[in-house]
Protein backbone atom coordinates (compact mmCIF):
# COMPACT_ATOMS: atom_id res chain seq x y z
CA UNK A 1 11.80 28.95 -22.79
CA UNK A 2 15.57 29.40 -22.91
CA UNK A 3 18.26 26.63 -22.76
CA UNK A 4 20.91 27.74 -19.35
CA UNK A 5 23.79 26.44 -17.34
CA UNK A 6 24.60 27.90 -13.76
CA UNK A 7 28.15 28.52 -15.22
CA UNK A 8 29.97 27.22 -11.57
CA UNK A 9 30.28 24.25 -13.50
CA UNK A 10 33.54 25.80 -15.57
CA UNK A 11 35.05 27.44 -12.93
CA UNK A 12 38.52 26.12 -13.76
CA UNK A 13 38.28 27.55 -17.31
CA UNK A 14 38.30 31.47 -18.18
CA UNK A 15 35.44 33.93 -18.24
CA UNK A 16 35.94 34.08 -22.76
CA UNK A 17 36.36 30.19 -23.09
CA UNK A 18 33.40 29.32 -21.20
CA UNK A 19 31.25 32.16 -23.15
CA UNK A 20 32.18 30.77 -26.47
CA UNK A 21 32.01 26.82 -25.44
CA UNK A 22 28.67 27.84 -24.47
CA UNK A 23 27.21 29.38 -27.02
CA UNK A 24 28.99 26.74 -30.04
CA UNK A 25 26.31 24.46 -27.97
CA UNK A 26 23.62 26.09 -28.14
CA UNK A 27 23.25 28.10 -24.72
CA UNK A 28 20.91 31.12 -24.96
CA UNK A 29 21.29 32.06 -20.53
CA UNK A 30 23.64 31.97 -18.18
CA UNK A 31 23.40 31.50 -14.17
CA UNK A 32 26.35 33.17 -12.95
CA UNK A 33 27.64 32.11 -9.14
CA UNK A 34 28.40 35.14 -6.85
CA UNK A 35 29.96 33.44 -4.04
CA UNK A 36 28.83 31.31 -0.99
CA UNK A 37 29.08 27.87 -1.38
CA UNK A 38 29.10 27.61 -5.68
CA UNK A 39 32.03 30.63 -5.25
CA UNK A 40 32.67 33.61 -8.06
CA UNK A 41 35.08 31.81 -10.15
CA UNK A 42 34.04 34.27 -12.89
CA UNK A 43 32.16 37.02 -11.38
CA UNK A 44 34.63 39.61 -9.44
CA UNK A 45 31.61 41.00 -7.37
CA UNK A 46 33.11 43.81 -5.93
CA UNK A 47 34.62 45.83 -8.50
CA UNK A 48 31.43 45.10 -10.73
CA UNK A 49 29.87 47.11 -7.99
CA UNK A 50 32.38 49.99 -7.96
CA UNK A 51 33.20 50.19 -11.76
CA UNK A 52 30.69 51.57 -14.23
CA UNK A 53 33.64 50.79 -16.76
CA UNK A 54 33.91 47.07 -15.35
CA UNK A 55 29.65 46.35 -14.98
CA UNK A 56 29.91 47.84 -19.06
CA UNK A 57 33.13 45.26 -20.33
CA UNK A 58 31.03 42.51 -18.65
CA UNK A 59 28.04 42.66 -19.95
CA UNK A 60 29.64 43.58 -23.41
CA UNK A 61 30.90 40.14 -23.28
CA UNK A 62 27.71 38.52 -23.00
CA UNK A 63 25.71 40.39 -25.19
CA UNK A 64 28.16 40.00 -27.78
CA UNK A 65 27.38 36.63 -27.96
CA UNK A 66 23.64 36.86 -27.64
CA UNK A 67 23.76 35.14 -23.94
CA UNK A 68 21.62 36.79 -21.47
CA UNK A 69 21.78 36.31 -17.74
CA UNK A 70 18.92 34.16 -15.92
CA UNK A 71 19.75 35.16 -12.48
CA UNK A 72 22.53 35.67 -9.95
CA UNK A 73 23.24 32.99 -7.28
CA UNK A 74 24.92 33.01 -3.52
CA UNK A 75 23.54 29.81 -2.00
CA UNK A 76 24.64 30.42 1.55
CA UNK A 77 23.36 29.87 5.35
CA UNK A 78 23.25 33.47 6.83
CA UNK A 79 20.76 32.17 9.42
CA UNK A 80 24.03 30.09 10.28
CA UNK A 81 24.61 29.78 14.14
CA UNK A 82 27.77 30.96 14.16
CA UNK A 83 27.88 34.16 14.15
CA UNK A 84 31.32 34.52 11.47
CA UNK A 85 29.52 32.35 8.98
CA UNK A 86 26.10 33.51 8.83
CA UNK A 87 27.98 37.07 8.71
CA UNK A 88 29.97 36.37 5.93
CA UNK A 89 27.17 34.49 3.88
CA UNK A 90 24.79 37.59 4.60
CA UNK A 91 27.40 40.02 2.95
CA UNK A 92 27.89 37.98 0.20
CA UNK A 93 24.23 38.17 -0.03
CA UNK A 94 23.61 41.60 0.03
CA UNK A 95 26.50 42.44 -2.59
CA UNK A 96 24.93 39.94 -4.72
CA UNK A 97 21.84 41.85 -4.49
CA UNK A 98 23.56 45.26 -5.48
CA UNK A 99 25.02 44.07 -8.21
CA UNK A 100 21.78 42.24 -9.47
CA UNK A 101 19.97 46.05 -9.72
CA UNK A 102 23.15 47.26 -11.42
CA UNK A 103 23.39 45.14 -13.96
CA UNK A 104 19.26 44.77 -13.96
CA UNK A 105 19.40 41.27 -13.33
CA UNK A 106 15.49 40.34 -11.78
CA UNK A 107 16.48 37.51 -10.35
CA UNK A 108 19.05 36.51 -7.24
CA UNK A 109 18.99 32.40 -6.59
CA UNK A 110 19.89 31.71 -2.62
CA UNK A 111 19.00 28.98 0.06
CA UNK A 112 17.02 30.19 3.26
CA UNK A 113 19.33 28.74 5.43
CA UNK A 114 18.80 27.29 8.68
CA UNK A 115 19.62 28.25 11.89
CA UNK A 116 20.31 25.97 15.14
CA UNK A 117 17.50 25.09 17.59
CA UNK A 118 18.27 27.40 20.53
CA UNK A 119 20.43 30.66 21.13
CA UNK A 120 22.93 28.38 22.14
CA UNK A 121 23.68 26.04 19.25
CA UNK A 122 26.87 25.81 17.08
CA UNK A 123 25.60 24.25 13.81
CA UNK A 124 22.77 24.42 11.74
CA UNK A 125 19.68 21.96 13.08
CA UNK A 126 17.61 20.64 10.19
CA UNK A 127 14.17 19.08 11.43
CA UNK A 128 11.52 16.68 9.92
CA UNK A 129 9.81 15.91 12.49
CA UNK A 130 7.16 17.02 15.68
CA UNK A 131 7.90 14.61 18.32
CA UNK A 132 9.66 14.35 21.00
CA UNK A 133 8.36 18.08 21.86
CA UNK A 134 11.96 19.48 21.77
CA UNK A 135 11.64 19.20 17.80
CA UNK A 136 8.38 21.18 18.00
CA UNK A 137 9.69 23.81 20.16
CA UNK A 138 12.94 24.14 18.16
CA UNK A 139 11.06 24.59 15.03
CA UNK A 140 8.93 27.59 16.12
CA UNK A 141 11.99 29.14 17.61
CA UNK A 142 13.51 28.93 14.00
CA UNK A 143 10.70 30.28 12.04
CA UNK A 144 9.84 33.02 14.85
CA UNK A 145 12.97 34.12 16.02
CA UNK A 146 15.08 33.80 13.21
CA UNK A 147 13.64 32.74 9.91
CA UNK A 148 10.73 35.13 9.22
CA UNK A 149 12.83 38.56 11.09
CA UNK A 150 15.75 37.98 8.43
CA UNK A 151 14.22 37.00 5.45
CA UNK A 152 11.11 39.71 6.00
CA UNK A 153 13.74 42.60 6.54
CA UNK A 154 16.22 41.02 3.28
CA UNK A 155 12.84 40.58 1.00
CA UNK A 156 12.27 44.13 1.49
CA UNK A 157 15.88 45.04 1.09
CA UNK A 158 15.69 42.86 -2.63
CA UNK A 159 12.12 44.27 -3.14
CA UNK A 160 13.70 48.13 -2.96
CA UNK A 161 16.74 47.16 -5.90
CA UNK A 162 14.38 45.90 -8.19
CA UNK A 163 15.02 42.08 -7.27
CA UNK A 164 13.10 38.96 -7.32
CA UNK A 165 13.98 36.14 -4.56
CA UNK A 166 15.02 32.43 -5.70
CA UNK A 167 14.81 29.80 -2.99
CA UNK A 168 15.71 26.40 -3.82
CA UNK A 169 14.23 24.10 -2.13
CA UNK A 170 16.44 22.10 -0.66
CA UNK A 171 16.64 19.30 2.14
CA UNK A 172 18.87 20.92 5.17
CA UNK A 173 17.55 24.08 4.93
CA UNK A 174 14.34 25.79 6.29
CA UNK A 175 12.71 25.86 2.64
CA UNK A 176 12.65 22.85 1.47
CA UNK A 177 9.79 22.03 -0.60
CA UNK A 178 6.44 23.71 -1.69
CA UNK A 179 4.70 23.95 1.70
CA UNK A 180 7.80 25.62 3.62
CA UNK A 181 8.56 28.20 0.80
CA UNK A 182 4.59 29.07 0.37
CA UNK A 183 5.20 30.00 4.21
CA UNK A 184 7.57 31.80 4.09
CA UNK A 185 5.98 34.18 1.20
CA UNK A 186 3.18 34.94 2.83
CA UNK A 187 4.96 35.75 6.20
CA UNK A 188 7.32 37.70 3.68
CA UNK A 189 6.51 39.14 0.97
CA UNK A 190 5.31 38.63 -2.41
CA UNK A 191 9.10 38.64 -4.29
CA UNK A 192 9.56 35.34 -2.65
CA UNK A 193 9.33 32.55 -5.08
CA UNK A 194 11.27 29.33 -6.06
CA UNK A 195 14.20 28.45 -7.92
CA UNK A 196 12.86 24.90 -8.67
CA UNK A 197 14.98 22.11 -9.01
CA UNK A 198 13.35 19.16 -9.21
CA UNK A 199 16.62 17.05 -7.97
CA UNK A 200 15.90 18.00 -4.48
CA UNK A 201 12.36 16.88 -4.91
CA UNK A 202 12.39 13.45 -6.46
CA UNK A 203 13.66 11.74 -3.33
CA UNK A 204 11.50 13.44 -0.71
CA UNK A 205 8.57 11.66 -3.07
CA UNK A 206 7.46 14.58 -4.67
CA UNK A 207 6.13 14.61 -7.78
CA UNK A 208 7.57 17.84 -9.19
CA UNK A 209 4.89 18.19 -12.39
CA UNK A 210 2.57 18.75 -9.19
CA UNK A 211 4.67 20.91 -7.39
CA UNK A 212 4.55 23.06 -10.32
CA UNK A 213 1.10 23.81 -10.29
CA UNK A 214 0.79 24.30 -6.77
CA UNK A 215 3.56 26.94 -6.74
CA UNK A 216 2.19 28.33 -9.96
CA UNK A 217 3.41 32.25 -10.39
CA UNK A 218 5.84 31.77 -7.82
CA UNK A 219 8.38 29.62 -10.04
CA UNK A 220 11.07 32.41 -10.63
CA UNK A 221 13.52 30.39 -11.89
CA UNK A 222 14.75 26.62 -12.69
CA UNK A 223 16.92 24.29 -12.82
CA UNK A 224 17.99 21.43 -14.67
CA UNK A 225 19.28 18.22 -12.74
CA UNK A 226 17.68 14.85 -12.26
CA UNK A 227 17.65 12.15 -9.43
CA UNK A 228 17.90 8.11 -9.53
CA UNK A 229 16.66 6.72 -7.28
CA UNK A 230 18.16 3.03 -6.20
CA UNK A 231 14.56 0.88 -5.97
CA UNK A 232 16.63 -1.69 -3.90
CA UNK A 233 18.62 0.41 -1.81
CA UNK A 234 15.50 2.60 -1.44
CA UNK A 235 13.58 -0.65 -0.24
CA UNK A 236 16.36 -1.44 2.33
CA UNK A 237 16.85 1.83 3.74
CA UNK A 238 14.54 4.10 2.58
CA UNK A 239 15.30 7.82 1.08
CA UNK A 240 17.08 9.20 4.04
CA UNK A 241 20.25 9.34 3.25
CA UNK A 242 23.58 10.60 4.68
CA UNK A 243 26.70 8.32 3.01
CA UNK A 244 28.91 10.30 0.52
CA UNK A 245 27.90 10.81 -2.51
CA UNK A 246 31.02 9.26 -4.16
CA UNK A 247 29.80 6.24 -2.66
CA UNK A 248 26.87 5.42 -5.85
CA UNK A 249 26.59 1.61 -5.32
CA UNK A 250 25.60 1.45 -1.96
CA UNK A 251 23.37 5.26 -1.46
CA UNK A 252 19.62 5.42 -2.15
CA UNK A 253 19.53 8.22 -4.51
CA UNK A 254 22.49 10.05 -6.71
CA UNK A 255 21.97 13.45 -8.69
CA UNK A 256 22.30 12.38 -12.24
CA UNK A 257 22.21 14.48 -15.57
CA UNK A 258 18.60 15.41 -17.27
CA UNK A 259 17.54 12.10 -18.59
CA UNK A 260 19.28 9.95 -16.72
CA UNK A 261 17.05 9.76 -13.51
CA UNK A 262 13.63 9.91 -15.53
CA UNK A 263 12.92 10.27 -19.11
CA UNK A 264 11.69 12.54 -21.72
CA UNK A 265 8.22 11.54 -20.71
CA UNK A 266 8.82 13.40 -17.40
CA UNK A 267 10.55 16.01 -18.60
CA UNK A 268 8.08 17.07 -21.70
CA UNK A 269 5.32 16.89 -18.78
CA UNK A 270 7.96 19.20 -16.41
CA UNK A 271 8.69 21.56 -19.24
CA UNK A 272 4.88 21.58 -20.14
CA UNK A 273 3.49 22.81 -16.33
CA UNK A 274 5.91 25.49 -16.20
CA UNK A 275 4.16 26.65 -19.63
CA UNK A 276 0.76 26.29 -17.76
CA UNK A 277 1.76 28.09 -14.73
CA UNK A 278 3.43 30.87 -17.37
CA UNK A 279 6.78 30.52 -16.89
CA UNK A 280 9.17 31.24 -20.02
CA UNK A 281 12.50 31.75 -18.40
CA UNK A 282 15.62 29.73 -18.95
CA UNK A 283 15.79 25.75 -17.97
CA UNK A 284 19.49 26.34 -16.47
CA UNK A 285 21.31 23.13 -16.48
CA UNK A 286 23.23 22.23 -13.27
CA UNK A 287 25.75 18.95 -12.93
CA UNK A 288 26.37 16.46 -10.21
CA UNK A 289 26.68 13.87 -11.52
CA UNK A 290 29.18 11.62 -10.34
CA UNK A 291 29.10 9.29 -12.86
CA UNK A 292 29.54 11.69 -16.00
CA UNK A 293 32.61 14.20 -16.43
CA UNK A 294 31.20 17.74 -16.33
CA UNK A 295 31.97 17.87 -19.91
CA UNK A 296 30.16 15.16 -20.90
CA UNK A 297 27.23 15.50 -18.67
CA UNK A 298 26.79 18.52 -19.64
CA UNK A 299 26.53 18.14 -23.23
CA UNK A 300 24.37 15.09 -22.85
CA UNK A 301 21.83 17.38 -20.67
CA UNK A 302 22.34 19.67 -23.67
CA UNK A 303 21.17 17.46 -26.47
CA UNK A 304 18.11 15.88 -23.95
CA UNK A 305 16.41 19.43 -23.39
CA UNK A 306 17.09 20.74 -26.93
CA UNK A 307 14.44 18.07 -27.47
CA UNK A 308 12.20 18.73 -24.92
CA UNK A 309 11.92 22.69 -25.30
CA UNK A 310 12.08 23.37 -28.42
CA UNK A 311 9.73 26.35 -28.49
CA UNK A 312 6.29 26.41 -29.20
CA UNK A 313 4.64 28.59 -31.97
CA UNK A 314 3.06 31.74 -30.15
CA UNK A 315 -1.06 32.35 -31.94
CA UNK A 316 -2.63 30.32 -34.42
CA UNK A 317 -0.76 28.25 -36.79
CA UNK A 318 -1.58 28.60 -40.73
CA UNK A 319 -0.80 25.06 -42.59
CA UNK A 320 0.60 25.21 -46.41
């Protein structure tokens, strides 16, 4: 198992510095942002795809320094209701795609996005619940009409450049945890899997060890962010939560850096079912927290997993 960063997280700094910061820490993979909402700040899709020349310099500069690349991300909505958004996430999409067989990347991270809950909606209608019937009907109007027609014809389009499809599961968004991203695999195909970060599960109550091994070869990718959750807050007001997240004191969860929402305990147990369900791909460390400066939440989420996944001898051991 590699140690990553989804490299959004130094967009204000050059392509070269961030490289070489990255690798004087100890970085072995890199998730590299495409556009959508994490932007390109250091991937110029387009000409990638146009330029042999370009697609050649680029990777040079990776393999250089003995980084490889995890995956390619566009988190977008292009199940968005209106009709300029979910266009311009879709393209974004696609191109992200392209470039992923070019450079033989197996791996594209997205969201599934959610539509709204009739032909007539304006913005995106998230729902959690069965009753009153509305929420019912809405819901199989998503998944029927929209959901299952896009992502069935855009699996196939991945499936024909070679490409693997990442959805993280994330609240807001049709796939949101094990159950709705098993769904939409088997109405979809077989490249379908998860980009799991357990962040997005903590709150929801999920225990993400068994999420895991319920998702087993479906795990494509992962990242690295943890959750607190506020017992007190959480006892007032439960997990449902919709105040900013600058506001800490007063929410019921916050993202926080690896080890500062759970401990190693956790995390040797997370690191240890991806090993059981045979995954050996990179651990790609991604910062919100709001309490830490990228810099230094970063580095601390550095020094946690080079504890926790420090790789394990492959056949039988000999002792002196």
């Amino acid at each position: 198992m590699k140690l990553g960063v989804f490299t959004v997280l130094f967009g204000d700094r050059p392509l070269e510095d961030t490289l070489d910061f990255l690798v004087n820490v100890g970085i072995e993979a890199v998730e590299l942002g495409c556009g959508n909402y994490p932007g390109n700040a250091h991937v110029p899709v387009k000409r990638l795809i146009s330029s042999v020349q370009a697609r050649s310099e680029f990777l040079s500069r990776l393999s250089s320094r003995g980084l490889e690349i995890s995956a390619l991300s566009c988190h977008g909505n292009p199940l968005h209701p209106e009709a300029k958004i979910a266009k311009k996430h879709h393209e974004v999409w696609r191109d992200t795609v392209r470039l992923a067989r070019l450079l033989d990347v197996k791996t594209v991270v997205a969201f599934s996005g959610c539509p709204g809950g009739t032909e007539r909606d304006r913005t995106p209608n998230w729902i959690t619940c069965p009753w009153p019937p509305n929420f019912s009907q809405a819901l199989e109007f998503q998944w029927t009409k929209k959901v299952i027609p896009y992502w069935k014809a855009e699996a196939k389009f991945a499936r024909d450049s070679g490409v693997n499809v990442a959805f993280e599961m994330h609240p807001g968004f049709v796939v949101y945890n094990p159950e709705t991203l098993l769904k939409l695999r088997d109405a979809c195909g077989k490249n379908i899997g998860a980009n799991f970060d357990p962040s997005h599960l903590f709150w929801q109550g999920i225990d993400p060890v068994a999420a895991v091994r319920a998702l087993d070869k479906t795990v494509f990718h992962v990242h690295a962010k943890d959750t607190r959750i506020d017992p007190r807050n959480t006892a007032v007001n439960g997990v449902l939560d919709n105040k900013s997240y600058a506001d800490e004191a007063a929410r019921s969860w916050i993202f926080r850096t690896v080890g500062y929402g759970h401990g190693e305990d956790f995390w040797r147990d997370f690191v240890s079912a991806l090993r059981l369900v045979g995954y050996d791909g990179a651990l790609s460390i991604e910062h919100e927290d709001s309490l830490l400066s990228a810099r230094e939440g970063f580095l601390r989420g550095v020094e946690f997993l080079k504890n926790v996944i420090i790789a394990e001898p492959r056949g039988k051991m000999h002792w002196a």
